[in-house]
N, C-alpha and C. Protein backbone atom coordinates (compact mmCIF):
# COMPACT_ATOMS: atom_id res chain seq x y z
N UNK A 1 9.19 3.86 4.60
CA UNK A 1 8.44 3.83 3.36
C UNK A 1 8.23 2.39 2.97
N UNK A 2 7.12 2.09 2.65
CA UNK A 2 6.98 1.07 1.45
C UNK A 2 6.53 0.70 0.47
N UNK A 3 7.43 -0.12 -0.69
CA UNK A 3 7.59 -0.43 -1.90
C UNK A 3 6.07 -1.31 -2.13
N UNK A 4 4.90 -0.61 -2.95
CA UNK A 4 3.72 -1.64 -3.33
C UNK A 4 3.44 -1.51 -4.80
N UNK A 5 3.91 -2.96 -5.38
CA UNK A 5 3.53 -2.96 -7.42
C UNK A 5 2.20 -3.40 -6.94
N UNK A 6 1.64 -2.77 -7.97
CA UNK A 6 0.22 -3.10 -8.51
C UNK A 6 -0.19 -3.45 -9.62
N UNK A 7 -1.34 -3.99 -10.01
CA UNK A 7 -2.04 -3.58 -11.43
C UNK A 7 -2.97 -2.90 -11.40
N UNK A 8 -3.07 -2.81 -12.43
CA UNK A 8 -4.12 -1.71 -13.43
C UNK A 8 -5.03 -1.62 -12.49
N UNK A 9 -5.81 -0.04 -11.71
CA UNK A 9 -6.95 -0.05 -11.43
C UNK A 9 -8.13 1.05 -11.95
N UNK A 10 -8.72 0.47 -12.92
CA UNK A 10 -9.11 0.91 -13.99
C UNK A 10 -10.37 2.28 -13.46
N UNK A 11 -10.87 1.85 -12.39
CA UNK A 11 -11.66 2.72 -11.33
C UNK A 11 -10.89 4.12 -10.90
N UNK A 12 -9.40 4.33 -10.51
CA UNK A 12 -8.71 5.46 -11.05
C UNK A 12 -7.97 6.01 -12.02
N UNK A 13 -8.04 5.31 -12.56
CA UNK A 13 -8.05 5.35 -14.06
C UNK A 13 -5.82 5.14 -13.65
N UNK A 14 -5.49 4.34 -13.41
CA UNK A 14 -3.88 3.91 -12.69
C UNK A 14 -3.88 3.03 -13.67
N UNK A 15 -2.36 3.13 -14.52
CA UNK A 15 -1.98 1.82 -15.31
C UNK A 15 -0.80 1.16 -14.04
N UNK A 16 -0.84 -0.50 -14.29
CA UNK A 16 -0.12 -0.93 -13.84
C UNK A 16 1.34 0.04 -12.93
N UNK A 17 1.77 -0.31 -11.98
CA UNK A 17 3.27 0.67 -11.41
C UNK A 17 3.39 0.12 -10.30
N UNK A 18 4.31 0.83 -9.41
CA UNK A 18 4.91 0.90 -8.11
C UNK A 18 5.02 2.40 -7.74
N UNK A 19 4.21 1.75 -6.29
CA UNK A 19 3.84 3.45 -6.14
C UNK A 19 4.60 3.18 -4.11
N UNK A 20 5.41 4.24 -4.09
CA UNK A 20 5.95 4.20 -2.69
C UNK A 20 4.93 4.89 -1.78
N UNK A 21 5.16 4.55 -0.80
CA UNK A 21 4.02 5.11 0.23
C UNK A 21 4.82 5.50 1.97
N UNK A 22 4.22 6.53 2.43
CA UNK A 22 5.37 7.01 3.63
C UNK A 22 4.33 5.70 4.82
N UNK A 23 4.97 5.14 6.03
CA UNK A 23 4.53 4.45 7.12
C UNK A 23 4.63 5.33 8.35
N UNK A 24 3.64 6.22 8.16
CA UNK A 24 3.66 7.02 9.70
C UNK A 24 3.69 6.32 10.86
N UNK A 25 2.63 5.52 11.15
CA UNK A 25 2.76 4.50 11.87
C UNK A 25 3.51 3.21 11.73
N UNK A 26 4.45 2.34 12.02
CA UNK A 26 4.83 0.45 11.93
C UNK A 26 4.55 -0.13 12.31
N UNK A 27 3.56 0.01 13.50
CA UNK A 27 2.79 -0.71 13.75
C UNK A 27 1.96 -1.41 13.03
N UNK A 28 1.38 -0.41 11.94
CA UNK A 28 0.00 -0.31 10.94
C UNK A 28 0.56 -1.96 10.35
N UNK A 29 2.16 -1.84 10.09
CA UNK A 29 2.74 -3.37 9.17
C UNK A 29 2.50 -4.39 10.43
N UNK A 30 3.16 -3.97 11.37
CA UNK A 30 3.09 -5.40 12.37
C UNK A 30 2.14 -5.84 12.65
N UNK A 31 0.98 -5.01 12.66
CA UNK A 31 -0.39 -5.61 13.03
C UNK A 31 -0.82 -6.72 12.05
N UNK A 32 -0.44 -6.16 10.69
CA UNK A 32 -1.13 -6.77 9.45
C UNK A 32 -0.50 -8.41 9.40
N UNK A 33 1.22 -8.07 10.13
CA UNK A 33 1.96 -9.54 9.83
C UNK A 33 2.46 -9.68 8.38
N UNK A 34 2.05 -8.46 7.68
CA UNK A 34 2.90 -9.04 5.93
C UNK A 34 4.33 -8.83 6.04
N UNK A 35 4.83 -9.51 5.05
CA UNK A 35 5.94 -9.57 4.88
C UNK A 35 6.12 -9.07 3.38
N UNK A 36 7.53 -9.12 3.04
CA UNK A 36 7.91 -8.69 1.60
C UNK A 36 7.35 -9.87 0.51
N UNK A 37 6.77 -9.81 -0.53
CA UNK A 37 6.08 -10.92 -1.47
C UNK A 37 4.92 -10.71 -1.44
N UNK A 38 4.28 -10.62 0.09
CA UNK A 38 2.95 -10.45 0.51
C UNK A 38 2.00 -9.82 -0.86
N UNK A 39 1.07 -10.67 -0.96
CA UNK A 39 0.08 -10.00 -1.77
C UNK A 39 -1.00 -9.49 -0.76
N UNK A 40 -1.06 -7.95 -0.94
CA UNK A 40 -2.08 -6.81 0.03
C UNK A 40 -3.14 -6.47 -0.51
N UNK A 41 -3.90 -6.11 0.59
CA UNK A 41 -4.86 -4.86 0.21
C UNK A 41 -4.06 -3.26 0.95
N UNK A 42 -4.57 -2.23 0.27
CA UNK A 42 -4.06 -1.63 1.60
C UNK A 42 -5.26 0.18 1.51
N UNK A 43 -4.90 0.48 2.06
CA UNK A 43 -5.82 2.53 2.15
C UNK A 43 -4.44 3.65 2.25
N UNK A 44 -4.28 3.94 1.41
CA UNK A 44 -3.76 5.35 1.63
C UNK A 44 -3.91 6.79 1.26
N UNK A 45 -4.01 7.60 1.88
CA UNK A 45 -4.61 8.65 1.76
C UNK A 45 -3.13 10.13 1.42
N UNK A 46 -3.58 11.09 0.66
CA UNK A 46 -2.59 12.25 0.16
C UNK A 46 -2.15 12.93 1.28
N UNK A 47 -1.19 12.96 1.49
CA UNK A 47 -0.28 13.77 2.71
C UNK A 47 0.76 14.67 1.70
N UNK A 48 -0.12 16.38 1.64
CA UNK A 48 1.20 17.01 1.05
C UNK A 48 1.56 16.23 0.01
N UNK A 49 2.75 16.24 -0.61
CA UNK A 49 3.48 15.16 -2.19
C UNK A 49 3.00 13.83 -1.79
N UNK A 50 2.86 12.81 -0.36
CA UNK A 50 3.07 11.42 -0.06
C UNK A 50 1.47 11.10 -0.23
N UNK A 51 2.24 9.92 -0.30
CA UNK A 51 0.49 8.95 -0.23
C UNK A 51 1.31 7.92 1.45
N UNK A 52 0.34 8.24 2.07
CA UNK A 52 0.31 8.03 3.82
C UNK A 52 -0.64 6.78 3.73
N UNK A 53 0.68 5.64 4.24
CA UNK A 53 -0.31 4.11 4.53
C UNK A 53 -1.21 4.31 5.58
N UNK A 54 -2.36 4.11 5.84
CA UNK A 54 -2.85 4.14 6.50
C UNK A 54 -4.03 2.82 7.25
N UNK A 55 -3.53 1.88 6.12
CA UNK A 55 -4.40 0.46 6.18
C UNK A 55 -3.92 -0.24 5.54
N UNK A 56 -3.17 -1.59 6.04
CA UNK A 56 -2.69 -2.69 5.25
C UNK A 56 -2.75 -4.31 5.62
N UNK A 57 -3.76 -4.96 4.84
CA UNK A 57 -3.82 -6.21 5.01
C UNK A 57 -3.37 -7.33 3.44
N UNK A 58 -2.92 -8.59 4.49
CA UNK A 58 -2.83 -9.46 3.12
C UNK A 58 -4.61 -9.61 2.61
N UNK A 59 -4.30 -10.07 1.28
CA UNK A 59 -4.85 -10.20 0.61
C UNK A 59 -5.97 -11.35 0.09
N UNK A 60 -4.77 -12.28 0.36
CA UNK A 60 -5.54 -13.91 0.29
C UNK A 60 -5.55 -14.72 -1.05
N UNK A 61 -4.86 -13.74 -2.24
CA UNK A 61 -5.15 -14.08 -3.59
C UNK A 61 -3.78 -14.70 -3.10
């Protein structure tokens, strides 16, 4: 699993949080190269209760 805080995205109507996410794949992280701090982008999609990483890059901000 991993730990991603966010802010506000007012487009789903999401206040600020931390929202956990399952890593079916680890690769999906090693490819990306982030590390913990990392500011991301990322895609995840509803699996059953989970939200399933399915795309994760830094960010650049």
């Amino acid at each position: 699993m991993i730990l991603v805080r966010h802010e506000a995205v007012a487009a789903l109507g999401m206040s600020a949080m931390e929202l956990m996410a399952v890593v079916g794949d680890p690769a999906v992280i090693d490819r990306a190269g982030v590390a913990p701090g990392d500011q991301v982008r990322l895609a995840v999609r509803q699996r059953d209760a989970d939200l399933l990483l399915i795309r994760i890059e830094k960010s650049g901000r």
